[in-house]
Protein backbone atom coordinates (compact mmCIF):
# COMPACT_ATOMS: atom_id res chain seq x y z
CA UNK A 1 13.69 13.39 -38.31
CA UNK A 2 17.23 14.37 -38.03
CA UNK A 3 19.86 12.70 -36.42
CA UNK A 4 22.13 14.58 -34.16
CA UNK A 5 25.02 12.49 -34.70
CA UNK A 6 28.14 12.41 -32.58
CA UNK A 7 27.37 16.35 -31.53
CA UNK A 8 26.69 14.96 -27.92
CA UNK A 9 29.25 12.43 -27.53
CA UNK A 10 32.05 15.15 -26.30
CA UNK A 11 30.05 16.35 -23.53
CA UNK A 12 29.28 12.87 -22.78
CA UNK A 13 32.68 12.19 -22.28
CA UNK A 14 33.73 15.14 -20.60
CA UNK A 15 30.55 14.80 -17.90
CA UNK A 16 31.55 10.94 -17.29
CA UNK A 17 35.22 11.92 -16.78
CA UNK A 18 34.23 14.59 -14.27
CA UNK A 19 32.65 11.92 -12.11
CA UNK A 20 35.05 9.96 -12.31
CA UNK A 21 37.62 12.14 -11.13
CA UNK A 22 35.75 13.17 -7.79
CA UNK A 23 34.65 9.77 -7.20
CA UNK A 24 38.45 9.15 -6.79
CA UNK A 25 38.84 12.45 -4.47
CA UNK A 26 39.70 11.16 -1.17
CA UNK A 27 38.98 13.43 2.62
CA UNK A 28 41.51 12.48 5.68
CA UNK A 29 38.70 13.14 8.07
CA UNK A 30 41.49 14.10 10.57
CA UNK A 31 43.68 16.07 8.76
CA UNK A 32 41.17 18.40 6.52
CA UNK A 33 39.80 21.58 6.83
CA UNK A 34 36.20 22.49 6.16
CA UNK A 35 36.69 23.77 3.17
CA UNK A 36 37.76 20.03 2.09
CA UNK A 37 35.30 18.39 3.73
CA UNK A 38 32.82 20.10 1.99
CA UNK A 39 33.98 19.39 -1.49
CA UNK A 40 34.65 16.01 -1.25
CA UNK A 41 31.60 14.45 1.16
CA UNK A 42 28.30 13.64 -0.38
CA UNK A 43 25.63 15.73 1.72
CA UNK A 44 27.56 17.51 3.92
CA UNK A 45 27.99 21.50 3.47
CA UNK A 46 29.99 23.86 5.28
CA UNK A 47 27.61 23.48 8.29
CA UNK A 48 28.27 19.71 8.94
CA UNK A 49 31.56 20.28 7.95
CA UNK A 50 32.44 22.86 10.38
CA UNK A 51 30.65 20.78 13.23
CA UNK A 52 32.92 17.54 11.74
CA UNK A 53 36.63 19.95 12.40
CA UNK A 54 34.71 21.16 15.85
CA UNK A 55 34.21 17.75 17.00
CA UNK A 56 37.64 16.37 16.21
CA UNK A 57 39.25 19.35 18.00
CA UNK A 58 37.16 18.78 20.81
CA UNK A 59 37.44 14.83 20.82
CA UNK A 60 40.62 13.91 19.45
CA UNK A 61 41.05 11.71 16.04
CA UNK A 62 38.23 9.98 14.52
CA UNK A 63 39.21 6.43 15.27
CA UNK A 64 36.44 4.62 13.27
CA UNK A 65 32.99 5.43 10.58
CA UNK A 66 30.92 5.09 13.40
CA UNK A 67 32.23 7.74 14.89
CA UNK A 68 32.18 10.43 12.74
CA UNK A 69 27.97 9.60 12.99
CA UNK A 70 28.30 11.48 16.31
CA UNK A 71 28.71 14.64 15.19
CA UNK A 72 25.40 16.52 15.32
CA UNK A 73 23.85 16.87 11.73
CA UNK A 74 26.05 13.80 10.20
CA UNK A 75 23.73 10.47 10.14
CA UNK A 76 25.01 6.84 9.94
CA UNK A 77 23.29 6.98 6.05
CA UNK A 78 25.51 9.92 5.32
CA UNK A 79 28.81 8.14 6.47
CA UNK A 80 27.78 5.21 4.50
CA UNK A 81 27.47 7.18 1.25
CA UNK A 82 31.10 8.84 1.59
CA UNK A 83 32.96 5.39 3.21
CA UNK A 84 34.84 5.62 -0.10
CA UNK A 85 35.66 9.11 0.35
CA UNK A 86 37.01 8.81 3.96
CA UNK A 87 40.61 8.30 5.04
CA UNK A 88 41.79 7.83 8.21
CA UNK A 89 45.57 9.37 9.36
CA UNK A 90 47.76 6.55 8.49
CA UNK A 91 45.64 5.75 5.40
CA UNK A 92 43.66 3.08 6.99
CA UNK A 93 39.95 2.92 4.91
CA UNK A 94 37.18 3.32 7.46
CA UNK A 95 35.18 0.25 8.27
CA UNK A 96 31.98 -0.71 6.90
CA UNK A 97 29.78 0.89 9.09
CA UNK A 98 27.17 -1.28 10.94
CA UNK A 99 23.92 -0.57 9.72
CA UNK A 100 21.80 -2.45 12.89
CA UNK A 101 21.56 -1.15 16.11
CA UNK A 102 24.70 -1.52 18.66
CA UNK A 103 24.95 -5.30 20.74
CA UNK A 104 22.30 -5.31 23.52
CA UNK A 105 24.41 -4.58 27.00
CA UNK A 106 21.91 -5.06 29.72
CA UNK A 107 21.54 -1.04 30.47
CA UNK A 108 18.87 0.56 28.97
CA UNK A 109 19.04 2.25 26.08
CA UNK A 110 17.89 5.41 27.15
CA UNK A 111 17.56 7.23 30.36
CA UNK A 112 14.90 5.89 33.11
CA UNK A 113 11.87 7.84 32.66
CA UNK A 114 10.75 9.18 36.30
CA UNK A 115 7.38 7.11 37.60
CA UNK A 116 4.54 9.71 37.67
CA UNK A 117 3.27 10.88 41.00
CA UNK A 118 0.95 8.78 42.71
CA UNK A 119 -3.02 10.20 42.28
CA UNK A 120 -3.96 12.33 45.35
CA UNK A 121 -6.48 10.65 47.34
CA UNK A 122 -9.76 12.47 48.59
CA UNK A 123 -9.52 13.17 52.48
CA UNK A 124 -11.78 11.57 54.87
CA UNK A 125 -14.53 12.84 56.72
């Protein structure tokens, strides 16, 4: 059996350096265009991305992590994946994002559910 040596070692290197060079790649989520977005965010093509610029036009600045999970198509597992990805304007890092559900407020959580109708009753003789 032959050995292959040091034949492999250069592309190695070169693969491990290419990781680590978009690892460092960094998105202002407020600032960048789709095009940005979707080269620097883990899971998130030019779909997401193109809902992510449409919701910050529409809302204003994305203040927090937690907020860019409210664009339609982006999930809280997909914003924790790229937290090291996402600036802020300013350069503030995003917070960790909370991974339970939201402090209980008293309100339901979702919308009253209207009580059936009551069962017609058979008419009397």
């Amino acid at each position: 059996m032959k050995s292959t040596g040091w034949r492999g070692v250069p592309l190695l290197l070169t693969l491990l350096l290419a990781a680590a060079v978009n690892a460092a790649e960094k998105v202002n989520i407020n600032t960048a265009d789709a095009a940005t977005i979707d080269r620097v965010m883990v899971n998130i093509g030019p779909g997401k991305a193109e809902a992510i610029v449409a919701y910050r036009k529409a809302n204003g600045p994305f203040r927090s992590a937690e907020q860019l999970a409210l664009v339609k198509g982006v999930g809280l597992k997909t914003v924790e994946k790229n937290l090291d990805r996402i600036v802020f304007t300013g350069g503030a890092a995003p917070a960790k994002v909370a991974a339970t559900k939201p402090a209980a407020t008293g309100k339901p959580a979702t919308r009253p559910v209207a009580k059936p109708a009551a069962p017609a009753r058979a008419a009397s003789r």
